[in-house]
PDB file of N, CA and C in Angstrom:
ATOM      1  N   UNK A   1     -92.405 -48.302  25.160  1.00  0.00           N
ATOM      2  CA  UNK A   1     -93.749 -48.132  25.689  1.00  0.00           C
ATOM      3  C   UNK A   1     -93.685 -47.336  26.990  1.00  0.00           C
ATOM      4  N   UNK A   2     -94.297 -46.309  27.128  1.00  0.00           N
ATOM      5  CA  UNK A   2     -94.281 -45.729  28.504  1.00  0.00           C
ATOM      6  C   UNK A   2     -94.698 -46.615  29.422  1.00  0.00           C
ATOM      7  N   UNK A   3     -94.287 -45.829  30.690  1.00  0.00           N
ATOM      8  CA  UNK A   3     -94.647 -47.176  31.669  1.00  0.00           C
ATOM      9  C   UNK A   3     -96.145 -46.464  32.234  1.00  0.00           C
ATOM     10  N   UNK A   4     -97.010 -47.610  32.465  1.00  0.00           N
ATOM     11  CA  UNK A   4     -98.311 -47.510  33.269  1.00  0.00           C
ATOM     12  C   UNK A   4     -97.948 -46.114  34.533  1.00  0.00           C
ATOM     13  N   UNK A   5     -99.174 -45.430  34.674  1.00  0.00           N
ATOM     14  CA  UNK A   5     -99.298 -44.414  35.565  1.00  0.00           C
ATOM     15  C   UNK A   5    -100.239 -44.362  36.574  1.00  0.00           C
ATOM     16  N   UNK A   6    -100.887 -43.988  37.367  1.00  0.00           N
ATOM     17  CA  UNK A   6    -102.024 -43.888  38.244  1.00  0.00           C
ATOM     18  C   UNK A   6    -102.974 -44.835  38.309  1.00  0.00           C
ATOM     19  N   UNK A   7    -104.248 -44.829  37.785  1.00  0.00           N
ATOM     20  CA  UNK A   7    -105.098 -46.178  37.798  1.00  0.00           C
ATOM     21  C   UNK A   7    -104.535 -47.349  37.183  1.00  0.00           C
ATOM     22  N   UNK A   8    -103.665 -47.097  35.962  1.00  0.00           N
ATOM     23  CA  UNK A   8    -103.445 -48.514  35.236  1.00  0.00           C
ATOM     24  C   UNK A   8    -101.997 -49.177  35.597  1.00  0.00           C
ATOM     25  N   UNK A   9    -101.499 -48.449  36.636  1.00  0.00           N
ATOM     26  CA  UNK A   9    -100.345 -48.663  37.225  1.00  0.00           C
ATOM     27  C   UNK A   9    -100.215 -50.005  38.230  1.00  0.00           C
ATOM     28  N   UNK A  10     -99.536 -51.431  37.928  1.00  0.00           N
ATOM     29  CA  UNK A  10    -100.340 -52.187  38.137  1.00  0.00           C
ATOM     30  C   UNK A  10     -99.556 -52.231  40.254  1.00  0.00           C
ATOM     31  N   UNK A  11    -100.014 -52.844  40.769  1.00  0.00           N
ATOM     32  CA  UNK A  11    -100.108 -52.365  42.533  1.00  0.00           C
ATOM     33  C   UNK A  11    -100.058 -54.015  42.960  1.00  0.00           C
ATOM     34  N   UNK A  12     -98.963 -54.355  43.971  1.00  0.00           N
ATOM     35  CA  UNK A  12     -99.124 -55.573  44.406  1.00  0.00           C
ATOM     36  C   UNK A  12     -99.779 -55.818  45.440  1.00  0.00           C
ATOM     37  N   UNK A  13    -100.699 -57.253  45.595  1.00  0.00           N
ATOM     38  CA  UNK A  13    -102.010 -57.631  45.851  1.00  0.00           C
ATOM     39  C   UNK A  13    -101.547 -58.344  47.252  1.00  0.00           C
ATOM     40  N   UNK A  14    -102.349 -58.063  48.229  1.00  0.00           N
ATOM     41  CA  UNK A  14    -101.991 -59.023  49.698  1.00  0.00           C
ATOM     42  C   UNK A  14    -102.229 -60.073  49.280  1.00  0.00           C
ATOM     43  N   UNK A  15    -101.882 -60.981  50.080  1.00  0.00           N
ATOM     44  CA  UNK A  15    -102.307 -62.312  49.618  1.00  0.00           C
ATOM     45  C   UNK A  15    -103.543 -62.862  49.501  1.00  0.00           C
ATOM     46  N   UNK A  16    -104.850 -62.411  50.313  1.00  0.00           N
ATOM     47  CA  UNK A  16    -106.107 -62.999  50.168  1.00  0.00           C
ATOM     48  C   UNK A  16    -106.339 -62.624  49.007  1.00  0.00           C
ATOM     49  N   UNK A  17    -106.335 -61.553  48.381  1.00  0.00           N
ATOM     50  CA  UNK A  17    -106.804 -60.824  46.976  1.00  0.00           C
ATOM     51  C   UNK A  17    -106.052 -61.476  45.588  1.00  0.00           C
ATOM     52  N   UNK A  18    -104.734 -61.276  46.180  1.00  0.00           N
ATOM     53  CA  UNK A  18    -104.276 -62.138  45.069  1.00  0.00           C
ATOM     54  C   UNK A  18    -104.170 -63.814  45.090  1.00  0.00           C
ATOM     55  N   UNK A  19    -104.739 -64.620  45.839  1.00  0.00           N
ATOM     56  CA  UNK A  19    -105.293 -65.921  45.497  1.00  0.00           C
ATOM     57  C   UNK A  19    -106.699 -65.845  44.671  1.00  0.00           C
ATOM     58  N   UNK A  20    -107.479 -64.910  45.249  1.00  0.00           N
ATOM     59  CA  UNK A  20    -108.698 -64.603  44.849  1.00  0.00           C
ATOM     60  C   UNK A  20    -108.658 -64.423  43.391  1.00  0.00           C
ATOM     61  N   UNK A  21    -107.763 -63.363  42.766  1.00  0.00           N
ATOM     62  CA  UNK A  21    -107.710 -63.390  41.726  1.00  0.00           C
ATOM     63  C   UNK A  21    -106.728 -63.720  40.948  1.00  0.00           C
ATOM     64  N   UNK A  22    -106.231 -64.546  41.268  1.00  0.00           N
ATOM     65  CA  UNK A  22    -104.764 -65.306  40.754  1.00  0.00           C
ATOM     66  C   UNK A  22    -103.487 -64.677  40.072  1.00  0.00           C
ATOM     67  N   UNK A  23    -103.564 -63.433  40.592  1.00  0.00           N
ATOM     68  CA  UNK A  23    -102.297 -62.281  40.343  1.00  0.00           C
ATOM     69  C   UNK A  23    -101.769 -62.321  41.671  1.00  0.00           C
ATOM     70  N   UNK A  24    -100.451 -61.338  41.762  1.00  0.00           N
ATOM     71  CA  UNK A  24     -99.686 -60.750  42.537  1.00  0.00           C
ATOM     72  C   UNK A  24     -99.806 -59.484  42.391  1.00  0.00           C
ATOM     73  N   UNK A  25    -100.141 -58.606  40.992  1.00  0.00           N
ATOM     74  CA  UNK A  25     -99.894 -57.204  40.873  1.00  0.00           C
ATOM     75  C   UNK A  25    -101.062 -57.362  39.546  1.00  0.00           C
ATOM     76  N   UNK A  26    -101.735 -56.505  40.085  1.00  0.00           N
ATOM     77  CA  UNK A  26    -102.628 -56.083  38.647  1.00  0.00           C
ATOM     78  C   UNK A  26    -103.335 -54.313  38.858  1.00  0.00           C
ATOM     79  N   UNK A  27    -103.476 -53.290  37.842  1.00  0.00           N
ATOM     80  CA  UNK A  27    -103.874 -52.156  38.022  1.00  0.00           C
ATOM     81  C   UNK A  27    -105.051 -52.395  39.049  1.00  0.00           C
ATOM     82  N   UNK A  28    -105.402 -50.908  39.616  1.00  0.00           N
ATOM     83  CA  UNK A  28    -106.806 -51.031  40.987  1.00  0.00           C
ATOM     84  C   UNK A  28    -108.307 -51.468  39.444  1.00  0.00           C
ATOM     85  N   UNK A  29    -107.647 -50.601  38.296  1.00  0.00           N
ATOM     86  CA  UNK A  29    -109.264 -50.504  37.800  1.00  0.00           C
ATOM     87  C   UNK A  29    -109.487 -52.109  37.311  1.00  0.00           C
ATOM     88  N   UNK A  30    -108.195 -52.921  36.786  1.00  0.00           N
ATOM     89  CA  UNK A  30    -108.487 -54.527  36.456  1.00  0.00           C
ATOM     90  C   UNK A  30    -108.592 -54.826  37.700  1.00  0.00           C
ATOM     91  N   UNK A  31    -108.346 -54.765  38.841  1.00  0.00           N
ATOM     92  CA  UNK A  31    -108.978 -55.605  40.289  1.00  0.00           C
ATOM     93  C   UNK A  31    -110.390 -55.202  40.771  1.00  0.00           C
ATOM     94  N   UNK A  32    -110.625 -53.485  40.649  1.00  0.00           N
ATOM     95  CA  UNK A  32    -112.381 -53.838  40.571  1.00  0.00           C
ATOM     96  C   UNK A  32    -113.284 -54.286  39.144  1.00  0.00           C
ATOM     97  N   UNK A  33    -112.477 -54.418  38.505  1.00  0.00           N
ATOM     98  CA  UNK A  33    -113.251 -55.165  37.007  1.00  0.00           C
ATOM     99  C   UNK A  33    -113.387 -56.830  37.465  1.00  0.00           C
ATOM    100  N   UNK A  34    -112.452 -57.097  37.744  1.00  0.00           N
ATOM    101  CA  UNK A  34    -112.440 -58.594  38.221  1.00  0.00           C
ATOM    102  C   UNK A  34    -113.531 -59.029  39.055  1.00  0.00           C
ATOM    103  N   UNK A  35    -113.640 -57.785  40.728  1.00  0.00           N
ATOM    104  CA  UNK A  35    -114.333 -58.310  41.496  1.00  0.00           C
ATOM    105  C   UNK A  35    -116.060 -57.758  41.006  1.00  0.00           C
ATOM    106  N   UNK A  36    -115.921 -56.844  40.300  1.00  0.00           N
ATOM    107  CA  UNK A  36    -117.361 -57.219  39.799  1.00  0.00           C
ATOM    108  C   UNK A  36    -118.104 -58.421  38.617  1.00  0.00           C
ATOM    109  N   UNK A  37    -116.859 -58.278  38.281  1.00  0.00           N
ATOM    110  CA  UNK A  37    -117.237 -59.559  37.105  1.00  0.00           C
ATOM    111  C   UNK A  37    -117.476 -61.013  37.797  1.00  0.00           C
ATOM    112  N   UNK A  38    -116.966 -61.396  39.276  1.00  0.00           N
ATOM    113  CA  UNK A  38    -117.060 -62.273  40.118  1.00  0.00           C
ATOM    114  C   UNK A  38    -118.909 -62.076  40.782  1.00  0.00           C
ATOM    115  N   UNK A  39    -118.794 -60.209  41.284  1.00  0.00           N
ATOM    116  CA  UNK A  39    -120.002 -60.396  42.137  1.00  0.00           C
ATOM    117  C   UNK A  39    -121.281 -60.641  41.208  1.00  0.00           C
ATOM    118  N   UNK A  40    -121.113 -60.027  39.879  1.00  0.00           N
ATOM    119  CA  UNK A  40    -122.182 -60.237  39.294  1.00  0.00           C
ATOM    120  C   UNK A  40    -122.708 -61.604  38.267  1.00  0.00           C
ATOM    121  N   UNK A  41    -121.781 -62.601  38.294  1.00  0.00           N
ATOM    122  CA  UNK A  41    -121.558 -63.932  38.015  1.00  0.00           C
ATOM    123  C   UNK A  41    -122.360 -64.648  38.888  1.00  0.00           C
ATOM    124  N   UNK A  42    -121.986 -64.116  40.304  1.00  0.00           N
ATOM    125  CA  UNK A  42    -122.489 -65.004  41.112  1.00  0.00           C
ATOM    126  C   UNK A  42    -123.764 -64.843  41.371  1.00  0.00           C
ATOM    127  N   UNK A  43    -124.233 -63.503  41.054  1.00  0.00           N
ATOM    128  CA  UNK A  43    -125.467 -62.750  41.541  1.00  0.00           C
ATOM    129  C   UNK A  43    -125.460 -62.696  43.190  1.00  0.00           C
ATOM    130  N   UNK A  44    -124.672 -61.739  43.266  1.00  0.00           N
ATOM    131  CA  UNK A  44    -124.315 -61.345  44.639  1.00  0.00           C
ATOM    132  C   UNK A  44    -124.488 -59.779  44.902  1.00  0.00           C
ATOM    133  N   UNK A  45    -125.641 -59.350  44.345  1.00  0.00           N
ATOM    134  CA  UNK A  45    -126.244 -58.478  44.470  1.00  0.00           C
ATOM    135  C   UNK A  45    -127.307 -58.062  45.016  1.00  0.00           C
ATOM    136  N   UNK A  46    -127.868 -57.275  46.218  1.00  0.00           N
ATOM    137  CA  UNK A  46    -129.063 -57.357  46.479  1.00  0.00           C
ATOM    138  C   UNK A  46    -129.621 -56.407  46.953  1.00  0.00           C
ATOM    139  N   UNK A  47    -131.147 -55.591  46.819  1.00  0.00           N
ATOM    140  CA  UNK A  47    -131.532 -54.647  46.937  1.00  0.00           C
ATOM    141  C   UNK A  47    -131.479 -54.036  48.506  1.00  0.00           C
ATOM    142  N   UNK A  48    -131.548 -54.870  49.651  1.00  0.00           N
ATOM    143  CA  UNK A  48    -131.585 -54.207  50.535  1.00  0.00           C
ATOM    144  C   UNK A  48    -130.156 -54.879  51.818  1.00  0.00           C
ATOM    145  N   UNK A  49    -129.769 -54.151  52.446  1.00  0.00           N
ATOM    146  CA  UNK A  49    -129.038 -54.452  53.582  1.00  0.00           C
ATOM    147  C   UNK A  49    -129.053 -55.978  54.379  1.00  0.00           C
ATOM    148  N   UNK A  50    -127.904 -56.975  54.067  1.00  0.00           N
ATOM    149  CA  UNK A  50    -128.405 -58.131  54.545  1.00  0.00           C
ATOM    150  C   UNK A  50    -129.122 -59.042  53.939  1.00  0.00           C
ATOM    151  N   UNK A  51    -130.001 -58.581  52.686  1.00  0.00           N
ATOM    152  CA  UNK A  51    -130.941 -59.352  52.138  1.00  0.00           C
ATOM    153  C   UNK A  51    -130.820 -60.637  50.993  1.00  0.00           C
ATOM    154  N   UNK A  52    -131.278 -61.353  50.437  1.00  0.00           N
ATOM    155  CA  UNK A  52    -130.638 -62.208  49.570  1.00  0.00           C
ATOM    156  C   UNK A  52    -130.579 -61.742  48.703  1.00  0.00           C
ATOM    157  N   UNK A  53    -128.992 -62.431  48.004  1.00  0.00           N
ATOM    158  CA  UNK A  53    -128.816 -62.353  47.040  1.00  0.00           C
ATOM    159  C   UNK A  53    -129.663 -62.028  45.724  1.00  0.00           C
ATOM    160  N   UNK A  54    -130.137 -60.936  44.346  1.00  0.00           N
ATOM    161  CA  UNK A  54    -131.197 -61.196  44.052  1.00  0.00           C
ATOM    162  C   UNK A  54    -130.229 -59.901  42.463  1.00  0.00           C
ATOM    163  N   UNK A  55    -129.132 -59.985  42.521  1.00  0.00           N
ATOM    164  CA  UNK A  55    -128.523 -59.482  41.221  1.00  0.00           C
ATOM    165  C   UNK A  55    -129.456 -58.064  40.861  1.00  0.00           C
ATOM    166  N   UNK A  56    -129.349 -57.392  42.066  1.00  0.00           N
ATOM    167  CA  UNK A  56    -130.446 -56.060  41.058  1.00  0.00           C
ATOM    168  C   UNK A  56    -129.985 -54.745  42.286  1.00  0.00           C
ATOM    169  N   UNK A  57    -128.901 -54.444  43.017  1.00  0.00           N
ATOM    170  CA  UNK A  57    -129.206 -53.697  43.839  1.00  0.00           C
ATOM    171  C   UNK A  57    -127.470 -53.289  44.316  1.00  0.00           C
ATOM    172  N   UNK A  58    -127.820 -52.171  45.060  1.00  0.00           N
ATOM    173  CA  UNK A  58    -126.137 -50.915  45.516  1.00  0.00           C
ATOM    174  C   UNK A  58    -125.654 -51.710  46.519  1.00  0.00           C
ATOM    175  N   UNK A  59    -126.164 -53.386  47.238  1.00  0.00           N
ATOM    176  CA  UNK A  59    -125.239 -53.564  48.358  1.00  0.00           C
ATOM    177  C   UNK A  59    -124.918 -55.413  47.991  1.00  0.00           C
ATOM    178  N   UNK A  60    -123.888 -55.638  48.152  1.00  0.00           N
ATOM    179  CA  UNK A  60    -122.913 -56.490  47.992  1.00  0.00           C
ATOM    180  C   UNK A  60    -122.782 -57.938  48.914  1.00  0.00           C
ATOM    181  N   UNK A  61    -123.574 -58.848  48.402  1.00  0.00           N
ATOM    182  CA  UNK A  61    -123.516 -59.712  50.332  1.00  0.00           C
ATOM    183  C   UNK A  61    -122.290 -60.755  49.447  1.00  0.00           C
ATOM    184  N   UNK A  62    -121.366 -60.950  50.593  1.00  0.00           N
ATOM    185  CA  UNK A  62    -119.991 -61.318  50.984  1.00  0.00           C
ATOM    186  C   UNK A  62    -120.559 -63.006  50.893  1.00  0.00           C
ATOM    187  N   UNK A  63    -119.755 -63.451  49.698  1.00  0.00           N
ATOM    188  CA  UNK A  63    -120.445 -65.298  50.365  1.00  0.00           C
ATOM    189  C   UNK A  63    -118.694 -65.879  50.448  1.00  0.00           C
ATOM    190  N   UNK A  64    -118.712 -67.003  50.580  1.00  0.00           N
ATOM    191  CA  UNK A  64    -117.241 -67.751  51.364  1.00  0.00           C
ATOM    192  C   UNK A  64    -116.117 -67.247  51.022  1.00  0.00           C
ATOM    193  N   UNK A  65    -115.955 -66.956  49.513  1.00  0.00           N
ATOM    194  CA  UNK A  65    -114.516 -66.026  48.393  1.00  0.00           C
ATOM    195  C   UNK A  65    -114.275 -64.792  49.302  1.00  0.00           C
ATOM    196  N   UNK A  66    -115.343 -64.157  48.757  1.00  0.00           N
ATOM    197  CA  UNK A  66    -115.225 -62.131  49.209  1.00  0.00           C
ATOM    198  C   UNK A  66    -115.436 -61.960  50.688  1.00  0.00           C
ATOM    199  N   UNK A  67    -115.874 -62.773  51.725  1.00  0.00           N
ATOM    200  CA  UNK A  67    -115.583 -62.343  53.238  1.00  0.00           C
ATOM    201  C   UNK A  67    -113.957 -62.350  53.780  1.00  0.00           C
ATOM    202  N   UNK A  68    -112.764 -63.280  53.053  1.00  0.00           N
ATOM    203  CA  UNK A  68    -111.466 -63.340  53.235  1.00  0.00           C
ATOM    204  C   UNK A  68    -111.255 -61.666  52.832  1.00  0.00           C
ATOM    205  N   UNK A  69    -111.730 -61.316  51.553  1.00  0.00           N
ATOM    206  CA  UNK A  69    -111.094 -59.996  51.326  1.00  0.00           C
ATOM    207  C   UNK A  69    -111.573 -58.854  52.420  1.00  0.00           C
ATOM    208  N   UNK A  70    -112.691 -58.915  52.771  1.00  0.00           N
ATOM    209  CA  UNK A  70    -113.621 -57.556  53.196  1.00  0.00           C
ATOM    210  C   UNK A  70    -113.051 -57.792  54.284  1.00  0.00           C
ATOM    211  N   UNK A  71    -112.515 -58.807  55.035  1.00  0.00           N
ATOM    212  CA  UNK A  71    -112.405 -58.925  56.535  1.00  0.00           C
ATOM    213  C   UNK A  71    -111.176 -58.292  56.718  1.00  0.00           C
ATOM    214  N   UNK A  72    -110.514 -57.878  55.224  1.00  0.00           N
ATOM    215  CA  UNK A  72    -108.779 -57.098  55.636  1.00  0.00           C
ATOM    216  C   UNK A  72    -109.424 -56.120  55.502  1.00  0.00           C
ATOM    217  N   UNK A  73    -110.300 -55.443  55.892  1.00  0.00           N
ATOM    218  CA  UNK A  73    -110.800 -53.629  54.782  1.00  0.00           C
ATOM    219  C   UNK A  73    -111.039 -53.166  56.569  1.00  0.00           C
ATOM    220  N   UNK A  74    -109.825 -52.380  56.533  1.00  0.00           N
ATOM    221  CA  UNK A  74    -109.545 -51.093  57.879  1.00  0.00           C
ATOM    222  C   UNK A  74    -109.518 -49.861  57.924  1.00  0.00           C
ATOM    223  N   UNK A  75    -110.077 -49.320  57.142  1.00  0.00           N
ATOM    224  CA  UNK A  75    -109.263 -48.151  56.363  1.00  0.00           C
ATOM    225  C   UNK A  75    -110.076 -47.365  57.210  1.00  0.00           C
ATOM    226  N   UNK A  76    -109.072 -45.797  56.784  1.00  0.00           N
ATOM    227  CA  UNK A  76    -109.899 -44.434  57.081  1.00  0.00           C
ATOM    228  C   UNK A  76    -109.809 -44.245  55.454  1.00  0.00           C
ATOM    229  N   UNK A  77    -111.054 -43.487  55.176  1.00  0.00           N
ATOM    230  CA  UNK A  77    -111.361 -43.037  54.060  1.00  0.00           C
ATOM    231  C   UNK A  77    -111.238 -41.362  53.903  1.00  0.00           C
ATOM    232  N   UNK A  78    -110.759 -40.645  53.094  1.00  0.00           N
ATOM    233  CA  UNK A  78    -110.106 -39.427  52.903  1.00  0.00           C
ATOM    234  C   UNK A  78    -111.204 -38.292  53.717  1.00  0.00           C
ATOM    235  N   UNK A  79    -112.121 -38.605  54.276  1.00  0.00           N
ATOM    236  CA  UNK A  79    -113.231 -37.753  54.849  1.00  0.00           C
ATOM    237  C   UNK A  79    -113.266 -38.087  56.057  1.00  0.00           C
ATOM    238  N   UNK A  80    -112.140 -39.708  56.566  1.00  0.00           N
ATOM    239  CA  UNK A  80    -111.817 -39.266  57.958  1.00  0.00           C
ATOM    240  C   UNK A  80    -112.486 -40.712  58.372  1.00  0.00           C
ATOM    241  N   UNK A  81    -113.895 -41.186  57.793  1.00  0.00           N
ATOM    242  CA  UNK A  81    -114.167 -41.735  58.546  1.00  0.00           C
ATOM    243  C   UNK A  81    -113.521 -43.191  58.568  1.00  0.00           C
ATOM    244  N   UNK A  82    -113.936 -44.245  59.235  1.00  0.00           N
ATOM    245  CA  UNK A  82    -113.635 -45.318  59.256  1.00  0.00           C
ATOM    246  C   UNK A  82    -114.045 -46.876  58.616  1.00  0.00           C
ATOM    247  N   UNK A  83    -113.984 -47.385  57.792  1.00  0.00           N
ATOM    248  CA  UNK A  83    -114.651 -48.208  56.860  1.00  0.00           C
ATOM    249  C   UNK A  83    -113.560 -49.669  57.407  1.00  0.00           C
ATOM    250  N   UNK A  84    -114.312 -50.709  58.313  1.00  0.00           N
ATOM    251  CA  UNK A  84    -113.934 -51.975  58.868  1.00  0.00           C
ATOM    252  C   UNK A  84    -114.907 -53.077  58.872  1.00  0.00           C
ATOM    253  N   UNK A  85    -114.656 -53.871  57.983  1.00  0.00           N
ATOM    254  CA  UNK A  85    -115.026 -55.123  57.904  1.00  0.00           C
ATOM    255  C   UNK A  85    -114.691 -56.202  58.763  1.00  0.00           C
ATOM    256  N   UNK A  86    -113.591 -56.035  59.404  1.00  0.00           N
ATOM    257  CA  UNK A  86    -113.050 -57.145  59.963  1.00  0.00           C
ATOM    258  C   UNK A  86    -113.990 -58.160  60.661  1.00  0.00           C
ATOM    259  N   UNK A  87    -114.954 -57.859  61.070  1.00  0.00           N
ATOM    260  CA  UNK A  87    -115.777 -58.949  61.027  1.00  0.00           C
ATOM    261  C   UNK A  87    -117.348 -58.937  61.313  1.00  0.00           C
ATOM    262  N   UNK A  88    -117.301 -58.827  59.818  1.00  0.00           N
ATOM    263  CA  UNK A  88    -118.288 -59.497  58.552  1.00  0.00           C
ATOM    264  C   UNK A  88    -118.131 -60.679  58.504  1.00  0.00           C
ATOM    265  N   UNK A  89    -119.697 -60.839  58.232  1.00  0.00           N
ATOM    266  CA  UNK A  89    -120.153 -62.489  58.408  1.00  0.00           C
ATOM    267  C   UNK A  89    -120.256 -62.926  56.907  1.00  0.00           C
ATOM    268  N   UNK A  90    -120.169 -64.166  56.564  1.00  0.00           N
ATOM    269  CA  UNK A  90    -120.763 -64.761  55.267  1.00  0.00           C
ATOM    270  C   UNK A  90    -122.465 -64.288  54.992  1.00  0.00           C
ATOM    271  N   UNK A  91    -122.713 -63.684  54.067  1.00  0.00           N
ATOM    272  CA  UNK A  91    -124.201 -63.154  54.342  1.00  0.00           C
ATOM    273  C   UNK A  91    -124.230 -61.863  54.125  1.00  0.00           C
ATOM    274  N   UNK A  92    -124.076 -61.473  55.160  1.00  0.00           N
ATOM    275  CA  UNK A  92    -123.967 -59.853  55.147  1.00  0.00           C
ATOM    276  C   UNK A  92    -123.468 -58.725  53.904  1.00  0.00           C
ATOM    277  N   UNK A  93    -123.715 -58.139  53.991  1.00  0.00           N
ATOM    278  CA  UNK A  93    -123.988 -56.720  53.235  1.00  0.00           C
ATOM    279  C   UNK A  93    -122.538 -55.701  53.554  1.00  0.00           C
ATOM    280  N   UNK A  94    -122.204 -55.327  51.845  1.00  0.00           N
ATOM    281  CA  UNK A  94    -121.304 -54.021  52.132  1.00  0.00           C
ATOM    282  C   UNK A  94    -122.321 -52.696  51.694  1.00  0.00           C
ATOM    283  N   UNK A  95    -122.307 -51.896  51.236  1.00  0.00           N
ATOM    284  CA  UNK A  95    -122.292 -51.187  50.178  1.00  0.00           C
ATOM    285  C   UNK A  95    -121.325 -51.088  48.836  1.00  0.00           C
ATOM    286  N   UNK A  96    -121.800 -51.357  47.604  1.00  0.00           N
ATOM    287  CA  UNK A  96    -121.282 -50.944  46.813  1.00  0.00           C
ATOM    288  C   UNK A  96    -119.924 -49.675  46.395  1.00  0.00           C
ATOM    289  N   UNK A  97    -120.414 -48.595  47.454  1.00  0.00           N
ATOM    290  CA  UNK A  97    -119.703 -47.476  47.051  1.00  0.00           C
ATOM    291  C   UNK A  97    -118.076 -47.679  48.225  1.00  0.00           C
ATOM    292  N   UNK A  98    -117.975 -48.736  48.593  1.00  0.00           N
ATOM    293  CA  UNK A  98    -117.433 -48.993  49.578  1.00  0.00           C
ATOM    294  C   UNK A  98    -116.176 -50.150  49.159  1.00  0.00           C
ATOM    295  N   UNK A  99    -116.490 -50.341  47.946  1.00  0.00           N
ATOM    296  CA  UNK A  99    -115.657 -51.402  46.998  1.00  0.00           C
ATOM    297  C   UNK A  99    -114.136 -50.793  47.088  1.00  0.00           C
ATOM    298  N   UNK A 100    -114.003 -49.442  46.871  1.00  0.00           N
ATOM    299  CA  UNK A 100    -113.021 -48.644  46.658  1.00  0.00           C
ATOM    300  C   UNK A 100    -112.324 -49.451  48.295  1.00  0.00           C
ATOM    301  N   UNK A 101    -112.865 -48.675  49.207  1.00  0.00           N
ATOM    302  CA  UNK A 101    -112.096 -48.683  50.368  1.00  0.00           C
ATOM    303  C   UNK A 101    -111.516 -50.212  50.696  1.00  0.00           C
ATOM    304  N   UNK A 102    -112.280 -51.505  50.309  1.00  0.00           N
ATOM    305  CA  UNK A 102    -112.249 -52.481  49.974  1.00  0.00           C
ATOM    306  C   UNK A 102    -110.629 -53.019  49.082  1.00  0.00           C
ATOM    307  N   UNK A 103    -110.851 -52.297  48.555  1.00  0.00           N
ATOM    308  CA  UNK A 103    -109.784 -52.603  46.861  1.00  0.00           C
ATOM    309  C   UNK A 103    -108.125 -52.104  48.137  1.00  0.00           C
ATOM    310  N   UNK A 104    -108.188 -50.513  48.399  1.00  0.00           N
ATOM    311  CA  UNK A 104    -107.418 -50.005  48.805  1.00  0.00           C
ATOM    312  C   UNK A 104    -106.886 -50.814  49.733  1.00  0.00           C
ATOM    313  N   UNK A 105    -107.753 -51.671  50.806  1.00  0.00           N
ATOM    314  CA  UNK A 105    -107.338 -52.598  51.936  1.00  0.00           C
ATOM    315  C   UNK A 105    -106.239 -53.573  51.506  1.00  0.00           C
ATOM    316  N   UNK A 106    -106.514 -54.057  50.286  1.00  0.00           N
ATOM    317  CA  UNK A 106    -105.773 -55.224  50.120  1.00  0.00           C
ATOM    318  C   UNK A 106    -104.829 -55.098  49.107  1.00  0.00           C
ATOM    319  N   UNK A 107    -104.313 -53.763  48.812  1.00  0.00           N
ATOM    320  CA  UNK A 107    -102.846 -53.661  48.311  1.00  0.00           C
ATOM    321  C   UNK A 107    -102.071 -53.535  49.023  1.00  0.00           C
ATOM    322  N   UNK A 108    -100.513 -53.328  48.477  1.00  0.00           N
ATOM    323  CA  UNK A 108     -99.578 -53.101  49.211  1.00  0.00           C
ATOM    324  C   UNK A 108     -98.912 -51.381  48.618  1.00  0.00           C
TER     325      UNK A 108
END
């Protein structure tokens, strides 16, 4: 069997992420499959910035699970800028498109 390559290449998990999802190493595209299959379970979706939870919308509010992960997310993102969670509240709002930079935080 060839071995896994680029996205399906599986990537070992810091530790908040991988308690979260009970791996050590799983590909990036099964770790954002996971964490959406979590956010949208929970209905942790919501139309506006900050707002409640309400399963219909592009921004992401963080409840007790997903603030451990977002609070490791430091990154510079390939356009330079800076994407830091470190402290994000329970409640609060990511953006969606921001999952990536998210994911990237908590490999190794």
């Amino acid at each position: 069997m060839a071995e896994d390559k680029g996205l399906n290449k599986p990537v070992k998990l810091k530790a908040d992420l991988a308690a979260f999802l009970g791996a050590a190493a799983l590909p990036r595209t099964e770790i954002t499959k996971r964490l959406w299959d979590y956010i949208k379970a929970h209905k942790l979706q919501t139309r506006t910035v900050n707002g409640k939870p309400e399963n219909a919308g592009k921004h992401i509010v963080a409840d007790a699970k997903l603030v451990k992960i977002f609070n490791n997310t430091r990154v510079k993102t390939k356009s330079g800028k800076l994407v830091d969670f470190t402290k994000l509240k329970e409640g609060q709002t990511i953006d969606m498109m921001q999952m990536a930079s998210v994911v990237s935080a908590n490999i190794e």
